[in-house]
ModelCIF file with pLDDT and N, C-alpha, C, O atoms, coordinates in Angstrom:
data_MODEL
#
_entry.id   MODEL 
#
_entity.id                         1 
_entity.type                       polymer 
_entity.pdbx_number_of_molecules   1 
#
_entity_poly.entity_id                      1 
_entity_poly.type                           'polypeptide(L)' 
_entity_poly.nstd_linkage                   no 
_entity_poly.nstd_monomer                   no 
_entity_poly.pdbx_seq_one_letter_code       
;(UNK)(UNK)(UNK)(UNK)(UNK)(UNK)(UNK)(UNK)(UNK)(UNK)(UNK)(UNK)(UNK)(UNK)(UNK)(UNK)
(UNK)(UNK)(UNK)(UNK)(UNK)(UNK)(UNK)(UNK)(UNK)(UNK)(UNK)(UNK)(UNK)(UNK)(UNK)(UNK)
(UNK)(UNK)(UNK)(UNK)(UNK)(UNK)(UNK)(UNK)(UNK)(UNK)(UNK)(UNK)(UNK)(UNK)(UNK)(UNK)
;
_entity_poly.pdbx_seq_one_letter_code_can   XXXXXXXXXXXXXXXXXXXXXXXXXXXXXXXXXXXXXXXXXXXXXXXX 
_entity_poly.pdbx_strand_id                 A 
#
loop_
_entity_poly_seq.entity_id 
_entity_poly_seq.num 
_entity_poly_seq.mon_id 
_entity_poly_seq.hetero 
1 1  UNK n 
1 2  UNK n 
1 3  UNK n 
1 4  UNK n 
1 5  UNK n 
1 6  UNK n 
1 7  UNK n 
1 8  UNK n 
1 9  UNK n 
1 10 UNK n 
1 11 UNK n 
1 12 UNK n 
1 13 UNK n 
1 14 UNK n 
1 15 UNK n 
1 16 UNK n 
1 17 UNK n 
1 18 UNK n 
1 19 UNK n 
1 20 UNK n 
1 21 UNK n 
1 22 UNK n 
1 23 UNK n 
1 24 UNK n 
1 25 UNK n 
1 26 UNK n 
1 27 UNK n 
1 28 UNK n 
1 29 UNK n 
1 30 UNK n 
1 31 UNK n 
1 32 UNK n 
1 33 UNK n 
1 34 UNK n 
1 35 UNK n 
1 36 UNK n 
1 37 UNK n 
1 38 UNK n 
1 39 UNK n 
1 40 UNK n 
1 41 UNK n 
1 42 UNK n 
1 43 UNK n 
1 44 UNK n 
1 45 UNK n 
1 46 UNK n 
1 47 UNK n 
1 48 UNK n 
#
_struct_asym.id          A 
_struct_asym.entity_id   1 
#
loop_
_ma_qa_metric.id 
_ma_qa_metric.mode 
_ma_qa_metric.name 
_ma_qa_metric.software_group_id 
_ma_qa_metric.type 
1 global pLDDT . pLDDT 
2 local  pLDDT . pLDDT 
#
_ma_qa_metric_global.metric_id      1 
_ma_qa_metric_global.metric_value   87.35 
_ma_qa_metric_global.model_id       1 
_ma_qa_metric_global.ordinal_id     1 
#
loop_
_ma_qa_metric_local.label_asym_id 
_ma_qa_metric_local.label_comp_id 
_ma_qa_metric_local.label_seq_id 
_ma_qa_metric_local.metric_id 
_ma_qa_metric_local.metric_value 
_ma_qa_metric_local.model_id 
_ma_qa_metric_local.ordinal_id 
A UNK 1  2 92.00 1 1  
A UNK 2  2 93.00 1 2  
A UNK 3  2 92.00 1 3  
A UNK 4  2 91.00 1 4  
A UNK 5  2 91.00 1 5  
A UNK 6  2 90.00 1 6  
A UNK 7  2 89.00 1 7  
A UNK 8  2 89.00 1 8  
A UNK 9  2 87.00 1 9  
A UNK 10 2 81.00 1 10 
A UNK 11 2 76.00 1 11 
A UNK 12 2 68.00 1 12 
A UNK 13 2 69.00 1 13 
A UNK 14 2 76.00 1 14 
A UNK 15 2 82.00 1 15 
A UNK 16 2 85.00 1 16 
A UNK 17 2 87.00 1 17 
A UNK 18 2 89.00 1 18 
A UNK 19 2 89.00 1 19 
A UNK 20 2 91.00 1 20 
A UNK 21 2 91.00 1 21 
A UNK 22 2 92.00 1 22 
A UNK 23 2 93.00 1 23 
A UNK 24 2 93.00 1 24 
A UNK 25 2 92.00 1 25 
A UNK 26 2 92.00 1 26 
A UNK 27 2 93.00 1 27 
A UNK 28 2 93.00 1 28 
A UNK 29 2 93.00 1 29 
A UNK 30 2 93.00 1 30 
A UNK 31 2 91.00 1 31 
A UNK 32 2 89.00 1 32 
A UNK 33 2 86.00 1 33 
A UNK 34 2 86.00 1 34 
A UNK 35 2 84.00 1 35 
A UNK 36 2 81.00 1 36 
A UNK 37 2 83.00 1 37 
A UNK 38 2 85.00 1 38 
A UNK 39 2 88.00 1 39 
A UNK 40 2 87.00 1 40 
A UNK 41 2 87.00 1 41 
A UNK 42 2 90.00 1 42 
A UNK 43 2 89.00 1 43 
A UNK 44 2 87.00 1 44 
A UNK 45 2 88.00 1 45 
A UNK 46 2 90.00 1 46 
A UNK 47 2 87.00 1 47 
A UNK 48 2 83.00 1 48 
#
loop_
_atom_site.group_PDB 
_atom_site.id 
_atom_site.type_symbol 
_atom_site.label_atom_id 
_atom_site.label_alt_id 
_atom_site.label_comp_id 
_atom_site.label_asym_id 
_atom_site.label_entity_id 
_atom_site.label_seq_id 
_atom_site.pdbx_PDB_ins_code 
_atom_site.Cartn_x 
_atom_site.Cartn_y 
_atom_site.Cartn_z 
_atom_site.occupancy 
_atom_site.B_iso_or_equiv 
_atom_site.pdbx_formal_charge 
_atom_site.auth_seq_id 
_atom_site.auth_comp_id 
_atom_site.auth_asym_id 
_atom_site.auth_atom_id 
_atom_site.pdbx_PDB_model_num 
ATOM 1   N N  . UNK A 1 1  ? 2.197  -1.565 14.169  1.00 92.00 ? 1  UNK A N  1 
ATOM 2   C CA . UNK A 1 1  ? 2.849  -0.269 14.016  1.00 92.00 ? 1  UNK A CA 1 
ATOM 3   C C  . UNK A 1 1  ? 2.165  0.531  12.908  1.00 92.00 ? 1  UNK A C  1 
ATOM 4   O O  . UNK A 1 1  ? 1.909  1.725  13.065  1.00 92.00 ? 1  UNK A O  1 
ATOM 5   N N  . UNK A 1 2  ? 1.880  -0.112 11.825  1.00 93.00 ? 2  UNK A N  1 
ATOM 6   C CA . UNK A 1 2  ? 1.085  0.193  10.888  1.00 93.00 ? 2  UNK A CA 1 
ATOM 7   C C  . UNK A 1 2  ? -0.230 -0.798 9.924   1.00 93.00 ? 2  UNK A C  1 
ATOM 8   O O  . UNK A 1 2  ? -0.177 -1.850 9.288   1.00 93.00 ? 2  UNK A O  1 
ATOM 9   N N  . UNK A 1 3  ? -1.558 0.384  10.302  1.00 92.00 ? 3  UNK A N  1 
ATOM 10  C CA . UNK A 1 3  ? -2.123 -0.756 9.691   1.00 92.00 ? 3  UNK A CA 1 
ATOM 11  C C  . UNK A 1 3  ? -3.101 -0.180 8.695   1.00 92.00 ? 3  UNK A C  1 
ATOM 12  O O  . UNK A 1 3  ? -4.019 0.532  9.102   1.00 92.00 ? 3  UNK A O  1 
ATOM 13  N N  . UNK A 1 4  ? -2.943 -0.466 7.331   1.00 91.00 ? 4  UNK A N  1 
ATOM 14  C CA . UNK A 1 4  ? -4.113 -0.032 6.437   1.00 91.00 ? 4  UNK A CA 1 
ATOM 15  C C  . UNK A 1 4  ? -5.464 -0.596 6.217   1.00 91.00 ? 4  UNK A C  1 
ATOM 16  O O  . UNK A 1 4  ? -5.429 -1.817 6.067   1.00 91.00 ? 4  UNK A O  1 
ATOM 17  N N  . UNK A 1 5  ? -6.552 -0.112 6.159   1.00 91.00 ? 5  UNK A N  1 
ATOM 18  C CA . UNK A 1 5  ? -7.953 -0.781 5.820   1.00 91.00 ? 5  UNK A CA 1 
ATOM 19  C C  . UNK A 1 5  ? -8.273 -0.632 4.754   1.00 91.00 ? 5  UNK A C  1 
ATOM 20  O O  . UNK A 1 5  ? -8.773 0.483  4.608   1.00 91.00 ? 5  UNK A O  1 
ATOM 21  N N  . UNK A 1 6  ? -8.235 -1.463 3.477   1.00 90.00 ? 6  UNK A N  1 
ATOM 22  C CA . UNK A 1 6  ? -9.369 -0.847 2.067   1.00 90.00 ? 6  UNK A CA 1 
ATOM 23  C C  . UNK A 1 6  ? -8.501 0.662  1.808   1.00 90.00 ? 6  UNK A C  1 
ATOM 24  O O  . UNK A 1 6  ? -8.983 1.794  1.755   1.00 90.00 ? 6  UNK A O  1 
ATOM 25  N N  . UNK A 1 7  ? -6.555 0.092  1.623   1.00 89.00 ? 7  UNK A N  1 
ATOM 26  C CA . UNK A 1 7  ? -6.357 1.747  1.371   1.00 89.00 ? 7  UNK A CA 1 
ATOM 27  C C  . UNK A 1 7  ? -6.296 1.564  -0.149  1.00 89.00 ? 7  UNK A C  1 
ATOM 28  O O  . UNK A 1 7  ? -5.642 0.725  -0.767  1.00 89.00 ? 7  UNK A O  1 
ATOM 29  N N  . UNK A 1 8  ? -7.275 2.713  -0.726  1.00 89.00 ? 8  UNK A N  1 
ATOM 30  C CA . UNK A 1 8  ? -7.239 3.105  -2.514  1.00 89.00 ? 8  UNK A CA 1 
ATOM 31  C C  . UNK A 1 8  ? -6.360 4.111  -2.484  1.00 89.00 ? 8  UNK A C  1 
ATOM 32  O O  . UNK A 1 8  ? -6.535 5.025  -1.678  1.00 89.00 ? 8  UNK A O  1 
ATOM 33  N N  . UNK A 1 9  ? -5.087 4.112  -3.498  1.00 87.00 ? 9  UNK A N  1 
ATOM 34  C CA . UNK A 1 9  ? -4.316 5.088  -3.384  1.00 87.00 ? 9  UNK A CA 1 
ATOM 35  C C  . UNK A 1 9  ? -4.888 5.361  -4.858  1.00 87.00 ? 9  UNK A C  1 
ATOM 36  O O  . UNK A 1 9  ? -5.269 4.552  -5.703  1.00 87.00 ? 9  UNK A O  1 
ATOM 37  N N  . UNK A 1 10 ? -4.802 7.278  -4.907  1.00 81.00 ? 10 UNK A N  1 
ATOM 38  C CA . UNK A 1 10 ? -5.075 7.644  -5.947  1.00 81.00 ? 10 UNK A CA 1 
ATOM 39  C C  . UNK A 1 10 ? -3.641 7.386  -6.512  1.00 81.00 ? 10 UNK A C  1 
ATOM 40  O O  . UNK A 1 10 ? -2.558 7.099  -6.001  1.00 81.00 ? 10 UNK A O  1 
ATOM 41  N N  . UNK A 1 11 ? -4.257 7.690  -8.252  1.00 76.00 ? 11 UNK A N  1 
ATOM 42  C CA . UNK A 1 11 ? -3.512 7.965  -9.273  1.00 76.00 ? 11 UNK A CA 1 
ATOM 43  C C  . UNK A 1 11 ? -4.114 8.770  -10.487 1.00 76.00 ? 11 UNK A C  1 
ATOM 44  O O  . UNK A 1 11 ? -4.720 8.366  -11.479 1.00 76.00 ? 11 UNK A O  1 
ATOM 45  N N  . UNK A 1 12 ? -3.801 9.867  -10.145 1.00 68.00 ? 12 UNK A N  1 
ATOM 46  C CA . UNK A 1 12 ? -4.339 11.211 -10.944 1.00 68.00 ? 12 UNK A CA 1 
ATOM 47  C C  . UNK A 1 12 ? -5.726 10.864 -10.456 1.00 68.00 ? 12 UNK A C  1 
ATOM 48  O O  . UNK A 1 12 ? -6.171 10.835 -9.308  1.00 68.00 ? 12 UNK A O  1 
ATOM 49  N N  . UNK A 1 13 ? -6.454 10.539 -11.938 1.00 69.00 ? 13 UNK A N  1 
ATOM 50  C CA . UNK A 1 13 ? -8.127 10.909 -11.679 1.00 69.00 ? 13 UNK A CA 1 
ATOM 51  C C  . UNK A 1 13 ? -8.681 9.544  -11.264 1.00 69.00 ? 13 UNK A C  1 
ATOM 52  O O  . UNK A 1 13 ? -9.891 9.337  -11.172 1.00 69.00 ? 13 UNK A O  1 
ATOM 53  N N  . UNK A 1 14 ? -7.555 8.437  -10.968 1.00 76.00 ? 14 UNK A N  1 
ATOM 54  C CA . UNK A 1 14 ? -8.474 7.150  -10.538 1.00 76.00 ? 14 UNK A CA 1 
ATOM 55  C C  . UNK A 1 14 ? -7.862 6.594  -9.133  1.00 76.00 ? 14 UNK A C  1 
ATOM 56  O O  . UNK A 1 14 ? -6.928 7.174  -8.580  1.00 76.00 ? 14 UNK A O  1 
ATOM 57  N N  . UNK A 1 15 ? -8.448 5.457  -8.622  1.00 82.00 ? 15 UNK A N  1 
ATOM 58  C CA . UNK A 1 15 ? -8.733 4.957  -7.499  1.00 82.00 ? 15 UNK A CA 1 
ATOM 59  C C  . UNK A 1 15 ? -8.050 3.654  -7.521  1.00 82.00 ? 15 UNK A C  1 
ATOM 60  O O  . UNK A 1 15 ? -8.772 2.665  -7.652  1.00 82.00 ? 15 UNK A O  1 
ATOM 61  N N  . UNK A 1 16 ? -6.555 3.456  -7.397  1.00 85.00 ? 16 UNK A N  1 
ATOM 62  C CA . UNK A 1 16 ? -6.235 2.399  -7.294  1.00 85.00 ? 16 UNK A CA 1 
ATOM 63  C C  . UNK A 1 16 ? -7.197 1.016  -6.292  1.00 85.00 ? 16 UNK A C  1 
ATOM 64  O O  . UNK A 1 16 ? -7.761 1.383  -5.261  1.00 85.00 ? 16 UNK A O  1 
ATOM 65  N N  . UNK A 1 17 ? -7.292 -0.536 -6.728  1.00 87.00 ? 17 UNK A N  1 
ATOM 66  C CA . UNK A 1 17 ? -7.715 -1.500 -6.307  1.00 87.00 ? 17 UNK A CA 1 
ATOM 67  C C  . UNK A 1 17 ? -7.541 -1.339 -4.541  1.00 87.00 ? 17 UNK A C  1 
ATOM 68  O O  . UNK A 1 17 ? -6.558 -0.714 -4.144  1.00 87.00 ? 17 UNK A O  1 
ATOM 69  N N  . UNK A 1 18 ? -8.440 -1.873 -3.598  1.00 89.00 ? 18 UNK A N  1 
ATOM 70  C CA . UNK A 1 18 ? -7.868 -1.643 -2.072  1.00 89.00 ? 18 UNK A CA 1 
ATOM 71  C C  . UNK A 1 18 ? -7.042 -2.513 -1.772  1.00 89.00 ? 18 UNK A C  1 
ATOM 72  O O  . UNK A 1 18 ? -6.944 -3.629 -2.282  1.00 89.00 ? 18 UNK A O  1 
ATOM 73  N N  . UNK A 1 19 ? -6.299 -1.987 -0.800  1.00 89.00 ? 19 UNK A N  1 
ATOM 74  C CA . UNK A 1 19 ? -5.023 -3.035 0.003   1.00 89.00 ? 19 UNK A CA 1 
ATOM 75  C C  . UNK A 1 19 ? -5.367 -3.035 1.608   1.00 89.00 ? 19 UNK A C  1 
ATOM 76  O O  . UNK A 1 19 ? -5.679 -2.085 2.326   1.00 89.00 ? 19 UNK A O  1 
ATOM 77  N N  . UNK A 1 20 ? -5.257 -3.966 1.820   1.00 91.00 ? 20 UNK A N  1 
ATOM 78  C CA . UNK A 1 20 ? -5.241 -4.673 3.910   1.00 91.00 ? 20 UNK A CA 1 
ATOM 79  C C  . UNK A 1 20 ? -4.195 -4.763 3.932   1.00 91.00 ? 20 UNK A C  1 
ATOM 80  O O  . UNK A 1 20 ? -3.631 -5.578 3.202   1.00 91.00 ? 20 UNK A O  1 
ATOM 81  N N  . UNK A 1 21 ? -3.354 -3.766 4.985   1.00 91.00 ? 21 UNK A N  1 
ATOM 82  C CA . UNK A 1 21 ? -1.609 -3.884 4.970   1.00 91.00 ? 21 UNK A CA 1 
ATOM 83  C C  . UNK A 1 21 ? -1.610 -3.888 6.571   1.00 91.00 ? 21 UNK A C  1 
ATOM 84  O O  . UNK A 1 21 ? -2.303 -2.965 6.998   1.00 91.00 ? 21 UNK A O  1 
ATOM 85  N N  . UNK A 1 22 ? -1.175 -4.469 7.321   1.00 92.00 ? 22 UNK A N  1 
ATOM 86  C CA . UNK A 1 22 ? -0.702 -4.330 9.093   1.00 92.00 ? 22 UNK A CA 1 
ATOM 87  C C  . UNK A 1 22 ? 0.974  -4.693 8.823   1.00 92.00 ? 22 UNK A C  1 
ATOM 88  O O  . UNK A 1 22 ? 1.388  -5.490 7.981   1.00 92.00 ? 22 UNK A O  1 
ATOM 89  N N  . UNK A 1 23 ? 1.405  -4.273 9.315   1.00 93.00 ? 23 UNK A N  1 
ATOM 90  C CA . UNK A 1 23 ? 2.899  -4.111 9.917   1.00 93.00 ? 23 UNK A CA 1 
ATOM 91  C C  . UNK A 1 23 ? 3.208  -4.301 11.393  1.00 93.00 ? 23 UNK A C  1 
ATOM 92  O O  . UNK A 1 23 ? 3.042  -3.251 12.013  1.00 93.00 ? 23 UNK A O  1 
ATOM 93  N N  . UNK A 1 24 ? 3.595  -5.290 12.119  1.00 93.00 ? 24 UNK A N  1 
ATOM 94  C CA . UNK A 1 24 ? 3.856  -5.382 13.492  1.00 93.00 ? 24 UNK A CA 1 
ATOM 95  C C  . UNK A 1 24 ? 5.132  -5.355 13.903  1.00 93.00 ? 24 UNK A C  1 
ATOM 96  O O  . UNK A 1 24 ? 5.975  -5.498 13.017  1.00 93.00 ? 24 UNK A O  1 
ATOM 97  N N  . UNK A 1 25 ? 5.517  -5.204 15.046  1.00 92.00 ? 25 UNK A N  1 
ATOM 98  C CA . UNK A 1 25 ? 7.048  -5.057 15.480  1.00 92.00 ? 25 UNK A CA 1 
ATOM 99  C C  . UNK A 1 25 ? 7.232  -6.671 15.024  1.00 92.00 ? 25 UNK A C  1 
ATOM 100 O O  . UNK A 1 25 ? 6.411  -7.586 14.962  1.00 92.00 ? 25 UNK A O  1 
ATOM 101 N N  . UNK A 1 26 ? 9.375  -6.585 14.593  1.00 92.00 ? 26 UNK A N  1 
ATOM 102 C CA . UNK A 1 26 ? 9.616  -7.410 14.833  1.00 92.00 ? 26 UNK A CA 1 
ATOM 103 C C  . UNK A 1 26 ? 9.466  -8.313 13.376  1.00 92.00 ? 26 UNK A C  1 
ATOM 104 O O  . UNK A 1 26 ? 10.229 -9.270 13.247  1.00 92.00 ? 26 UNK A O  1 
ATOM 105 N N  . UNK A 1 27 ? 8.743  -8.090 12.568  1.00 93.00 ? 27 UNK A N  1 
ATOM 106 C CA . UNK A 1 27 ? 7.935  -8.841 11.177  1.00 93.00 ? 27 UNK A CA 1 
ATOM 107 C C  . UNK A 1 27 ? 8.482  -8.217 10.510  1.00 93.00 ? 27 UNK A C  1 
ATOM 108 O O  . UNK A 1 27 ? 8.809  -7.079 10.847  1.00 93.00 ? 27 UNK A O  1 
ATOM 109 N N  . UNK A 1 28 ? 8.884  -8.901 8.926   1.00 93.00 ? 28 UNK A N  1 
ATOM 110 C CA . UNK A 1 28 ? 9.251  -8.644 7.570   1.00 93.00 ? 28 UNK A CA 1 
ATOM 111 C C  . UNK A 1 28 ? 7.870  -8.846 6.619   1.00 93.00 ? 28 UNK A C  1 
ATOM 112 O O  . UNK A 1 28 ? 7.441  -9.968 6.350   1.00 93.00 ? 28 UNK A O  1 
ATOM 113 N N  . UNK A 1 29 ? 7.270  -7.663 6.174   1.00 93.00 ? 29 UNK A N  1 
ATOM 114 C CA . UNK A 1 29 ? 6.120  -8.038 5.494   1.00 93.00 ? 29 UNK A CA 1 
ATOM 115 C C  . UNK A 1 29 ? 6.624  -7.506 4.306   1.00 93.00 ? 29 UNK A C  1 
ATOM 116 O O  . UNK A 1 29 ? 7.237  -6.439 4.327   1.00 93.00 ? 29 UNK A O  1 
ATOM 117 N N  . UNK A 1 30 ? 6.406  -8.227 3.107   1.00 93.00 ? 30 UNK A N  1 
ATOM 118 C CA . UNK A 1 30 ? 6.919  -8.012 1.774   1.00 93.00 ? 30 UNK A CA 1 
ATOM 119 C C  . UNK A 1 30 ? 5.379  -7.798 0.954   1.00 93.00 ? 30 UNK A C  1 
ATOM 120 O O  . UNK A 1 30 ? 4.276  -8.320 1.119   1.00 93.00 ? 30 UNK A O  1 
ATOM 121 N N  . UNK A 1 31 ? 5.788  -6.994 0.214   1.00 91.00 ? 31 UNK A N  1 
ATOM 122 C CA . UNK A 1 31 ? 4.784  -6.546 -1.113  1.00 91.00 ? 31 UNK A CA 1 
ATOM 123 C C  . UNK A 1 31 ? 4.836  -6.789 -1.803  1.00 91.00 ? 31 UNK A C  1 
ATOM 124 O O  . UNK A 1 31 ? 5.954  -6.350 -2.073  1.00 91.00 ? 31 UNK A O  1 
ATOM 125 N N  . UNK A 1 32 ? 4.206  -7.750 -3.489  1.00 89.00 ? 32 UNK A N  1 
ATOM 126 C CA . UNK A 1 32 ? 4.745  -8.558 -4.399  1.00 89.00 ? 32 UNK A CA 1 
ATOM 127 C C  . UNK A 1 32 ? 3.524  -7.909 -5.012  1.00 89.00 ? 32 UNK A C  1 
ATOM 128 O O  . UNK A 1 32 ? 2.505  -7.523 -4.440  1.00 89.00 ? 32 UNK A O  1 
ATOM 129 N N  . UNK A 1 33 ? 3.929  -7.859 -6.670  1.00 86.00 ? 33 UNK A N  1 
ATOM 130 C CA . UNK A 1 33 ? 2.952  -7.813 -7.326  1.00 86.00 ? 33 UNK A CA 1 
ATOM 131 C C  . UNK A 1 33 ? 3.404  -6.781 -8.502  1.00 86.00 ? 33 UNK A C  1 
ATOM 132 O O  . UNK A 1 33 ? 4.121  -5.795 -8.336  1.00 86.00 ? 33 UNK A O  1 
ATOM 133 N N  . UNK A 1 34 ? 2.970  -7.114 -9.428  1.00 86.00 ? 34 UNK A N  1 
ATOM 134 C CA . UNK A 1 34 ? 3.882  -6.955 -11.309 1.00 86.00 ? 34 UNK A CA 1 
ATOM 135 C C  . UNK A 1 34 ? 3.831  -5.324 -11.499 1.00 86.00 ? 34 UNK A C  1 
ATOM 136 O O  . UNK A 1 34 ? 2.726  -4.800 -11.360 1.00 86.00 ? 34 UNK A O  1 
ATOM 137 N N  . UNK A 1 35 ? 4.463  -4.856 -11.672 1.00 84.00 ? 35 UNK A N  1 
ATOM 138 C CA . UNK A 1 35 ? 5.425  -3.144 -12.300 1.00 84.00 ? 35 UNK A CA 1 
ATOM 139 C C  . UNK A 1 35 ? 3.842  -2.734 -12.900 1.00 84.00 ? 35 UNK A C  1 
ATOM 140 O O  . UNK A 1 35 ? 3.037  -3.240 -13.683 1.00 84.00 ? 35 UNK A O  1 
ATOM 141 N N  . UNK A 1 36 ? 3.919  -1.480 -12.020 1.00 81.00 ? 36 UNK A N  1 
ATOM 142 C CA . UNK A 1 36 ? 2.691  -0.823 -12.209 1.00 81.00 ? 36 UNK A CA 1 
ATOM 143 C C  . UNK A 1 36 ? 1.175  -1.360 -11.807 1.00 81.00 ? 36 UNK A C  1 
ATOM 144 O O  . UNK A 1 36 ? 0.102  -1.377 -12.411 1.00 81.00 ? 36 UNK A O  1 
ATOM 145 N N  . UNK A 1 37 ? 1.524  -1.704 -10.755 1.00 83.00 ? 37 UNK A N  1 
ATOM 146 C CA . UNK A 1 37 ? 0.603  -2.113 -9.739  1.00 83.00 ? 37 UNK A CA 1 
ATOM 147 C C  . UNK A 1 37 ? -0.295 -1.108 -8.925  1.00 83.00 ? 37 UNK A C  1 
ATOM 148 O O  . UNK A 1 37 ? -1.489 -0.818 -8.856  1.00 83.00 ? 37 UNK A O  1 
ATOM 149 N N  . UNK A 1 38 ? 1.096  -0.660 -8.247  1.00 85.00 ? 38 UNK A N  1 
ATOM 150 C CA . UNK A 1 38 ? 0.956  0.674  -7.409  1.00 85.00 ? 38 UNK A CA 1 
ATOM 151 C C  . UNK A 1 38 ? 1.564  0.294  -6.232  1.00 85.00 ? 38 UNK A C  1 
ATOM 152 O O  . UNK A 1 38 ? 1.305  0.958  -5.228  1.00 85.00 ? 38 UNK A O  1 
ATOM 153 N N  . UNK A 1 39 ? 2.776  -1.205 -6.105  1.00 88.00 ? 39 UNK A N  1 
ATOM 154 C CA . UNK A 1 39 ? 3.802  -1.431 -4.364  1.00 88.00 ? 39 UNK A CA 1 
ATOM 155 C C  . UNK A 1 39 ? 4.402  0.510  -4.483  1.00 88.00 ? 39 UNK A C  1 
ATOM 156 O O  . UNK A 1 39 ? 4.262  1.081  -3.402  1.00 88.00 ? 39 UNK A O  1 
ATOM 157 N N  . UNK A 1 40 ? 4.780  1.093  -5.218  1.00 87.00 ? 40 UNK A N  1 
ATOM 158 C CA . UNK A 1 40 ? 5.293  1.912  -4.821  1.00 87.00 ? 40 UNK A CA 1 
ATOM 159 C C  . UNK A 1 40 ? 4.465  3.214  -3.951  1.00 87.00 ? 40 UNK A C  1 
ATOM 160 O O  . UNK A 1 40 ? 4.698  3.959  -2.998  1.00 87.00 ? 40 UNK A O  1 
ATOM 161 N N  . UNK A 1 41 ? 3.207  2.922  -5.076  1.00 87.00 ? 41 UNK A N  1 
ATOM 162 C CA . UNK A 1 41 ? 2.093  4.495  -4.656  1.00 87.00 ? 41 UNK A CA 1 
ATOM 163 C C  . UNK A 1 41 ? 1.642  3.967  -3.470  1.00 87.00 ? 41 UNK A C  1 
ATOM 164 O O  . UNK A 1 41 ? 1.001  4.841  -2.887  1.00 87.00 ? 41 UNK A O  1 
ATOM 165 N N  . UNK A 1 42 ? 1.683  2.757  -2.726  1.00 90.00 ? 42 UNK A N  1 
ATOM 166 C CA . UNK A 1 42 ? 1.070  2.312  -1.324  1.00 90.00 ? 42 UNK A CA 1 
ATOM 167 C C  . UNK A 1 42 ? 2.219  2.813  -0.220  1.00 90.00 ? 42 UNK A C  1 
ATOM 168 O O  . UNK A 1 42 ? 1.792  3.036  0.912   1.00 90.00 ? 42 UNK A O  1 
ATOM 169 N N  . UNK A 1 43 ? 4.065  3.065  -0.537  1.00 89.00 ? 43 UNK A N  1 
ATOM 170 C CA . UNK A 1 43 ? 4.699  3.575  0.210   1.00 89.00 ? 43 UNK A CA 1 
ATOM 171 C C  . UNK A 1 43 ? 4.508  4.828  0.058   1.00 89.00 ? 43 UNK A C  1 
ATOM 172 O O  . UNK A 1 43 ? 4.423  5.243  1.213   1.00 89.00 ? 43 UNK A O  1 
ATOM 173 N N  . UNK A 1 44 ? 4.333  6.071  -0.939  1.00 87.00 ? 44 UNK A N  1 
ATOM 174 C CA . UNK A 1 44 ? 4.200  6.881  -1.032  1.00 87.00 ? 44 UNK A CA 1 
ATOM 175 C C  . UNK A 1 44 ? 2.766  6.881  -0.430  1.00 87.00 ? 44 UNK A C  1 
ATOM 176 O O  . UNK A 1 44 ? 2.781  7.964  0.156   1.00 87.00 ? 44 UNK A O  1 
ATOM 177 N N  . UNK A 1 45 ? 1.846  6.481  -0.262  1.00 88.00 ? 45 UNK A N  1 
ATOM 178 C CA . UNK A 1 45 ? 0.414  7.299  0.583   1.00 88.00 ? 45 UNK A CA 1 
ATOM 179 C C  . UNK A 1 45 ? 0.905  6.650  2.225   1.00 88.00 ? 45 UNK A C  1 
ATOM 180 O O  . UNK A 1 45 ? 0.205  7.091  3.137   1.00 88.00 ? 45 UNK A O  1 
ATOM 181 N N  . UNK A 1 46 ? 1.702  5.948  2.526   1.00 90.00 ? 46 UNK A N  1 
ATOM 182 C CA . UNK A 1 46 ? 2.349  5.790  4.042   1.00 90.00 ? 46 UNK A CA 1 
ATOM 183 C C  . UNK A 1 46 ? 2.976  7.162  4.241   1.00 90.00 ? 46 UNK A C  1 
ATOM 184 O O  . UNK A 1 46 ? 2.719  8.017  5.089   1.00 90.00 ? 46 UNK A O  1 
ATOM 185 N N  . UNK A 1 47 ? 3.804  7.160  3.316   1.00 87.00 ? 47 UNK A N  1 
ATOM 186 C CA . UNK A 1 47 ? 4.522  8.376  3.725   1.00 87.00 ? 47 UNK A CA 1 
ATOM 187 C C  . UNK A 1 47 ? 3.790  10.024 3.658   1.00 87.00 ? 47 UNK A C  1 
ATOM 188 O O  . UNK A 1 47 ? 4.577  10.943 3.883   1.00 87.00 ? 47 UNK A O  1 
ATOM 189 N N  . UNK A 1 48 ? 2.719  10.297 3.439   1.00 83.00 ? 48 UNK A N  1 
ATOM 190 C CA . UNK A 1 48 ? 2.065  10.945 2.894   1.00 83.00 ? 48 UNK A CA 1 
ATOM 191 C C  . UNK A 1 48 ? 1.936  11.889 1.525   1.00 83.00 ? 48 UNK A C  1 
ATOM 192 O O  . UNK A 1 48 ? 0.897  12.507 1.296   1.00 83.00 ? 48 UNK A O  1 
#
């Protein structure tokens, strides 16, 4: 349903680390990883 390649989400003037994200029907895929990472700025560049 959704699938990211090498997505760098900005943050201001830099290039967050890349993420490989797929989402398929039916699946619970969870995002883990320590406060100020960027799990949030990866829903915000889904959402545009």
């Amino acid at each position: 349903l959704i699938e990211a390649r090498g997505l760098r989400v900005h943050r201001g003037d830099n290039l967050l680390p890349p993420v490989d994200l797929a989402v398929h029907a039916g699946e619970v895929v969870l995002l883990e990883g320590p406060s100020g990472a960027g799990k949030s700025s990866i829903i915000a560049a889904l959402l545009g």
